[in-house]
Protein backbone atom coordinates (compact mmCIF):
# COMPACT_ATOMS: atom_id res chain seq x y z
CA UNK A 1 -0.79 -22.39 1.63
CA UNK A 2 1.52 -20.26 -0.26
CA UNK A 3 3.69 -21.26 -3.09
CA UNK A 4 7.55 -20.91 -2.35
CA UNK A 5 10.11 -22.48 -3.88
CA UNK A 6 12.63 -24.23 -1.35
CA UNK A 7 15.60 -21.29 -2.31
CA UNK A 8 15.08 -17.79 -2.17
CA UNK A 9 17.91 -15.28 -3.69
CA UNK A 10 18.84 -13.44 -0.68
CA UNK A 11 19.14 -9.48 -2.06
CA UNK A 12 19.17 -11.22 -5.15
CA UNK A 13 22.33 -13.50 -5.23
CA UNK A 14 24.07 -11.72 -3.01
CA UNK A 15 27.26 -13.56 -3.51
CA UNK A 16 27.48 -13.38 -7.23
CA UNK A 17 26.54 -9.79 -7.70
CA UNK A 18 26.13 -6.46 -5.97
CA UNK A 19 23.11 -7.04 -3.50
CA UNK A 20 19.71 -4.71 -4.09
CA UNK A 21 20.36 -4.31 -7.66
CA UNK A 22 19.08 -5.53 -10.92
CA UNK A 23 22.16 -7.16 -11.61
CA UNK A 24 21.86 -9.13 -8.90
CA UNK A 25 18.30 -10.05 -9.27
CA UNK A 26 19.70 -11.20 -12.88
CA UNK A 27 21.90 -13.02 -11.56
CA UNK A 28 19.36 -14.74 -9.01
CA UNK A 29 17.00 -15.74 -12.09
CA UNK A 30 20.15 -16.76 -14.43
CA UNK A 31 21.11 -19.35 -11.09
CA UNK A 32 17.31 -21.16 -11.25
CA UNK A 33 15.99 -19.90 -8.26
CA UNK A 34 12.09 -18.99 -9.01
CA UNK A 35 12.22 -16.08 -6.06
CA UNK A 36 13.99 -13.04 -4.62
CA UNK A 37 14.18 -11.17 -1.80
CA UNK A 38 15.29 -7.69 -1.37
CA UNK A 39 15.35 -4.49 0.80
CA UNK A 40 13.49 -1.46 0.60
CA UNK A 41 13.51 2.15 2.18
CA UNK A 42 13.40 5.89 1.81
CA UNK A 43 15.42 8.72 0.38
CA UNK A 44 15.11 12.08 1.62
CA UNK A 45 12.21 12.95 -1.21
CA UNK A 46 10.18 9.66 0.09
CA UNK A 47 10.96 7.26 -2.86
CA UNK A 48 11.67 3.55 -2.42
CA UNK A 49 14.77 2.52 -3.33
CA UNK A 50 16.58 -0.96 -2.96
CA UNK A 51 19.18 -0.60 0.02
CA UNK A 52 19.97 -2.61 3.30
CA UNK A 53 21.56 0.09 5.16
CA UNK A 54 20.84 2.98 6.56
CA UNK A 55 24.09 4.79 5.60
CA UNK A 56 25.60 4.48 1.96
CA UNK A 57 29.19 4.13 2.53
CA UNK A 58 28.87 -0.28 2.36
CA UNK A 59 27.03 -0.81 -0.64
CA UNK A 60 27.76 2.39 -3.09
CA UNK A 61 30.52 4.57 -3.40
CA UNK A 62 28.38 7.86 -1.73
CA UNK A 63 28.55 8.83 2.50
CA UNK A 64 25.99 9.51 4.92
CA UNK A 65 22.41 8.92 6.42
CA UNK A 66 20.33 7.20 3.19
CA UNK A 67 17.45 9.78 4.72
CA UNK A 68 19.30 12.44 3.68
CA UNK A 69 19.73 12.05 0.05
CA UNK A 70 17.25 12.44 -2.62
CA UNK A 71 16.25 9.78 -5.38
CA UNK A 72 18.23 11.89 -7.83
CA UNK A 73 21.22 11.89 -5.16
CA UNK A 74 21.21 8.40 -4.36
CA UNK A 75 20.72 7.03 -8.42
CA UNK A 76 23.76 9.20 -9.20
CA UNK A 77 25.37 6.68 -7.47
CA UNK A 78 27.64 3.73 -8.11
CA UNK A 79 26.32 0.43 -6.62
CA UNK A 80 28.02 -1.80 -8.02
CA UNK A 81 31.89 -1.26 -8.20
CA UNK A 82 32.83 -1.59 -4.75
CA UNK A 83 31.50 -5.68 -5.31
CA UNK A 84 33.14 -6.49 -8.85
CA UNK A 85 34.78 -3.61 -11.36
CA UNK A 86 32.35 -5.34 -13.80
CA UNK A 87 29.86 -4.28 -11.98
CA UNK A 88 31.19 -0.40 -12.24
CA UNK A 89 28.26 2.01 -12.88
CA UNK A 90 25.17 -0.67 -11.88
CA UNK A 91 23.00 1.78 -9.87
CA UNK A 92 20.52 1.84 -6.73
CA UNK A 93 17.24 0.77 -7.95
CA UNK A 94 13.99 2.07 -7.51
CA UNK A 95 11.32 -0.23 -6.21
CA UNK A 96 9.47 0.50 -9.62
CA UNK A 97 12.58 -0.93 -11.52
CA UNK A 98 12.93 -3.56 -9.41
CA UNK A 99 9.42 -4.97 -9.74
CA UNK A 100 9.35 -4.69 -13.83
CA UNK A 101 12.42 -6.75 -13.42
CA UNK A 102 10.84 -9.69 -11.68
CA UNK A 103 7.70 -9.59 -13.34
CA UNK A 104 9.55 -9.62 -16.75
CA UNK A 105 11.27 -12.31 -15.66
CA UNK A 106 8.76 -14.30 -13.29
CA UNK A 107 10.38 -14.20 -9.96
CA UNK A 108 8.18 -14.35 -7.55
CA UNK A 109 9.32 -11.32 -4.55
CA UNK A 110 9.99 -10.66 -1.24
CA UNK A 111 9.99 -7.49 -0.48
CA UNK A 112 11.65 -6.71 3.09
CA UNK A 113 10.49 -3.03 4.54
CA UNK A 114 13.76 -1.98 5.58
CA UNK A 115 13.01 1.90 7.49
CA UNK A 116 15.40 3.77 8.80
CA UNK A 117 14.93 4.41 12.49
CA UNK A 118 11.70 6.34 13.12
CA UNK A 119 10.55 5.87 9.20
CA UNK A 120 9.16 2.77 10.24
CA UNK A 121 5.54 3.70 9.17
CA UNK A 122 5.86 5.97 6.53
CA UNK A 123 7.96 3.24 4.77
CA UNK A 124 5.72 0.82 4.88
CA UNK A 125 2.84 3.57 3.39
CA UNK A 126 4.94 4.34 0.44
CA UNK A 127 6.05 0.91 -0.35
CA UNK A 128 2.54 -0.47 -0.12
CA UNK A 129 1.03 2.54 -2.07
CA UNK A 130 3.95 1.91 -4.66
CA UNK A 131 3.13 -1.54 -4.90
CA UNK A 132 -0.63 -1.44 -5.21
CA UNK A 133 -0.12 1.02 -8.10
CA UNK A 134 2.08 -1.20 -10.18
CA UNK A 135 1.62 -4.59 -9.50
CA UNK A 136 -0.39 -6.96 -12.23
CA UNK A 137 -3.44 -8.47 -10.70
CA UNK A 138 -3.01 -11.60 -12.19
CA UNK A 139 0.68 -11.80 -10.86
CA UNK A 140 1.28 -13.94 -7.50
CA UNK A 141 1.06 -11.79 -4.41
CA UNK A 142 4.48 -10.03 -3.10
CA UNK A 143 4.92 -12.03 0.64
CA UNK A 144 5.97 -8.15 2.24
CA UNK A 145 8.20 -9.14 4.84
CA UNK A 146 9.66 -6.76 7.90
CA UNK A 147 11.66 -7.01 11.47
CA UNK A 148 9.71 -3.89 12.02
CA UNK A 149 5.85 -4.34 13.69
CA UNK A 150 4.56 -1.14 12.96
CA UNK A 151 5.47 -1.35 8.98
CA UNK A 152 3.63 -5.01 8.64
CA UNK A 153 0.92 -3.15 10.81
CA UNK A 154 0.80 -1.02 7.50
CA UNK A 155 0.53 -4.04 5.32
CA UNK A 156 -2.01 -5.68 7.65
CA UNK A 157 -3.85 -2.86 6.85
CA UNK A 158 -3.48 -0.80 3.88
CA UNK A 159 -3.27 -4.89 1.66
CA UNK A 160 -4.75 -7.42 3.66
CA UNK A 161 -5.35 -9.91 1.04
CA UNK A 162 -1.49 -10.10 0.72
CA UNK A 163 0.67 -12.03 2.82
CA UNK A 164 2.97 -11.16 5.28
CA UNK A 165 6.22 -12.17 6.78
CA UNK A 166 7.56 -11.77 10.50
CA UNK A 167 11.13 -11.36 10.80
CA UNK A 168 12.74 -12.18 13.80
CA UNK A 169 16.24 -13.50 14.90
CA UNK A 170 14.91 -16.23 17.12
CA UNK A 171 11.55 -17.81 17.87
CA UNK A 172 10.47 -15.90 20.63
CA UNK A 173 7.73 -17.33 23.57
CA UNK A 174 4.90 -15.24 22.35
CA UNK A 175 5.40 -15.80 18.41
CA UNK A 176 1.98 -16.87 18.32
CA UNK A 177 0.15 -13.97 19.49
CA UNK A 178 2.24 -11.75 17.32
CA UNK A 179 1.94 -13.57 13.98
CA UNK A 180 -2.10 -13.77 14.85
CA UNK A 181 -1.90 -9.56 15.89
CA UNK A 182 -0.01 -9.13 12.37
CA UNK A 183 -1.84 -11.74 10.31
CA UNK A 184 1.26 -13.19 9.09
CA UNK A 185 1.69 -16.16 6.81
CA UNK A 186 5.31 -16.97 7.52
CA UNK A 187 7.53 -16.57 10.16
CA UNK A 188 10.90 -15.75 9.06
CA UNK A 189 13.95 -16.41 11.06
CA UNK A 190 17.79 -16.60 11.23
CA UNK A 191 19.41 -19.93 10.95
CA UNK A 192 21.80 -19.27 14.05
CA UNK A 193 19.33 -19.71 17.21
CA UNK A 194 17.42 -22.81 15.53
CA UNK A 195 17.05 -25.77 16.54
CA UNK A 196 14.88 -28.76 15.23
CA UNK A 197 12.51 -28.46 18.02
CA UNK A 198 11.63 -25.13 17.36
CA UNK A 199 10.85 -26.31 13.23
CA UNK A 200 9.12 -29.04 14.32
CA UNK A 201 6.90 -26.70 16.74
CA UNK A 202 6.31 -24.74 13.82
CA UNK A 203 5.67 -27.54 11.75
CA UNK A 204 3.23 -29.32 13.66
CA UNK A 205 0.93 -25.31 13.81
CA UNK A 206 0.99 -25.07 10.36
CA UNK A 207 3.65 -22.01 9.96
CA UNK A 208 6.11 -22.09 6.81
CA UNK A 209 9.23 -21.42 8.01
CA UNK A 210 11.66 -19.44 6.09
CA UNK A 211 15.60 -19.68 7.53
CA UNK A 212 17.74 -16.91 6.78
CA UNK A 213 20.58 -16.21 5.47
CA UNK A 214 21.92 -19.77 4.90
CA UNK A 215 24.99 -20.44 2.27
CA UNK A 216 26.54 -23.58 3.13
CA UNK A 217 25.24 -26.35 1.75
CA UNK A 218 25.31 -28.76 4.14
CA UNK A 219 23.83 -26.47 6.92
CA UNK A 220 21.28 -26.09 4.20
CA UNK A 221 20.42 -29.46 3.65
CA UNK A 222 20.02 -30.05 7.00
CA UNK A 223 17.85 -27.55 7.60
CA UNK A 224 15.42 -28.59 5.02
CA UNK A 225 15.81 -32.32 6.03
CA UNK A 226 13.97 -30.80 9.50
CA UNK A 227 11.19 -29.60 7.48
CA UNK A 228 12.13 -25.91 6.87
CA UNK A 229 9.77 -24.27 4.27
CA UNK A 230 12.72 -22.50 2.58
CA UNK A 231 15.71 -20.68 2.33
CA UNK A 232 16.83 -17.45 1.99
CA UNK A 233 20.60 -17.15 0.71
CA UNK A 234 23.27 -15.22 -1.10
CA UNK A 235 24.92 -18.21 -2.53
CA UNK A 236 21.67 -19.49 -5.42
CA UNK A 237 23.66 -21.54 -7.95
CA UNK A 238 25.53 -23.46 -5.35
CA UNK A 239 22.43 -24.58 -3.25
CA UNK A 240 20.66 -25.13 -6.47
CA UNK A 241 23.44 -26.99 -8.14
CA UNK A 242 23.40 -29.21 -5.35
CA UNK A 243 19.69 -30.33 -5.71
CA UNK A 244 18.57 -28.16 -3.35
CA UNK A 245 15.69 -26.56 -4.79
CA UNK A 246 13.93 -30.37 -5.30
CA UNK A 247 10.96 -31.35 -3.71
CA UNK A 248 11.17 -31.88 0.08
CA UNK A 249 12.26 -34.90 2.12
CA UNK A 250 10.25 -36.28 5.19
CA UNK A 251 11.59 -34.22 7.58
CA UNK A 252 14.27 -36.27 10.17
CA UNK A 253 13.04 -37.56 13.10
């Protein structure tokens, strides 16, 4: 069984800083929450950076297809002023950066494959090969997380001894099959097309469930009263500050 806290910093703390940068995984760590999640994929050069997108225009004050820009292009950058002016100058991370960060601060990580269309595979390559090189072998495992089949395909088999997480927006009929195909240990899904049938389906196989991208409090302590394994959300300190992050109720009948 793995070892999750109940809240997960969604890009960080999404809310309260830039999301995909350190700043934001700082401000994740400074809320209490003992996790983060964030995205990963390519610039043109094949080096993992933390972005969402696949263009730059939303999150950093550059234009165009991320694929087209080089690591040197994309850290030139400014990823942080479009959230906060304090936040003028914060750049895009590399994945490398981004690890040393958590490590240094013992987060535990999520780290979502995020390829843009038709880099589904050799995302996943570099990011594992990245990871393997850097992370501490007495560290807890990364849970490598992705919408995309083919990239946790990757995971499956280039780090099978770490566990995996299937995205999806809903449960779908043959969620089974494909978490058994992908040897995932979580199933990770939106909090929109949930209901407590399908957590209590998942409950009584065995899956954690992880609901994203939850930041109302009340939705969230609902969701966890159902017996959701955890949350992932952009709003840490207020979930936390409202107990959140305690030990599980019995789930409601």
């Amino acid at each position: 069984m793995l070892d999750l806290p109940r809240i997960i910093g969604h890009r960080g703390a999404a809310a309260e800083a830039p999301e995909n940068t350190l700043a934001s995984i700082r401000a994740a760590h400074a809320a209490g929450t003992r996790m983060v999640e964030f995205d990963v994929k390519l610039t043109a050069d094949d080096e993992p950076v933390l972005l969402h997108d696949d263009r730059l225009e939303r999150t950093t004050d550059g234009r165009g297809p991320v694929r087209e820009r080089s690591l040197e292009e994309v850290r030139a950058l400014d990823a942080g002023g479009w959230f906060d002016r304090r936040f003028a100058g914060e750049r895009v991370p590399h994945l490398d950066q981004a690890i040393a960060l958590c490590l240094e601060l013992g987060l535990r990580v999520n780290v979502e494959i995020k390829p843009c269309p038709g880099r589904e595979v050799r995302t996943a390559e570099v990011t594992l090969e990245r990871l393997r090189a850097i992370w501490p072998a007495a560290a807890p495992a990364p849970l490598v997380s992705s919408f995309e089949e083919a990239a946790l395909e990757v995971a499956r088999d280039r780090q099978p001894d770490w566990p995996r997480g299937y995205l999806c927006e809903a449960l779908a009929p043959d969620w089974q099959a494909r978490l058994a195909r992908l040897g995932c240990a979580t199933l990770n899904l939106g909090w929109r097309r949930l209901s407590r049938s399908d957590v209590a389906t998942l409950r009584a196989a065995g899956v954690p469930l992880l609901v994203y991208t939850v930041n109302d409090v009340d939705r969230a302590r609902r969701l966890l009263a159902w017996g959701v394994s955890a949350l992932f959300t952009d709003t840490v300190g207020s979930l936390i500050r409202a107990g959140l992050d305690r030990p599980a109720p019995r789930p409601a009948q």
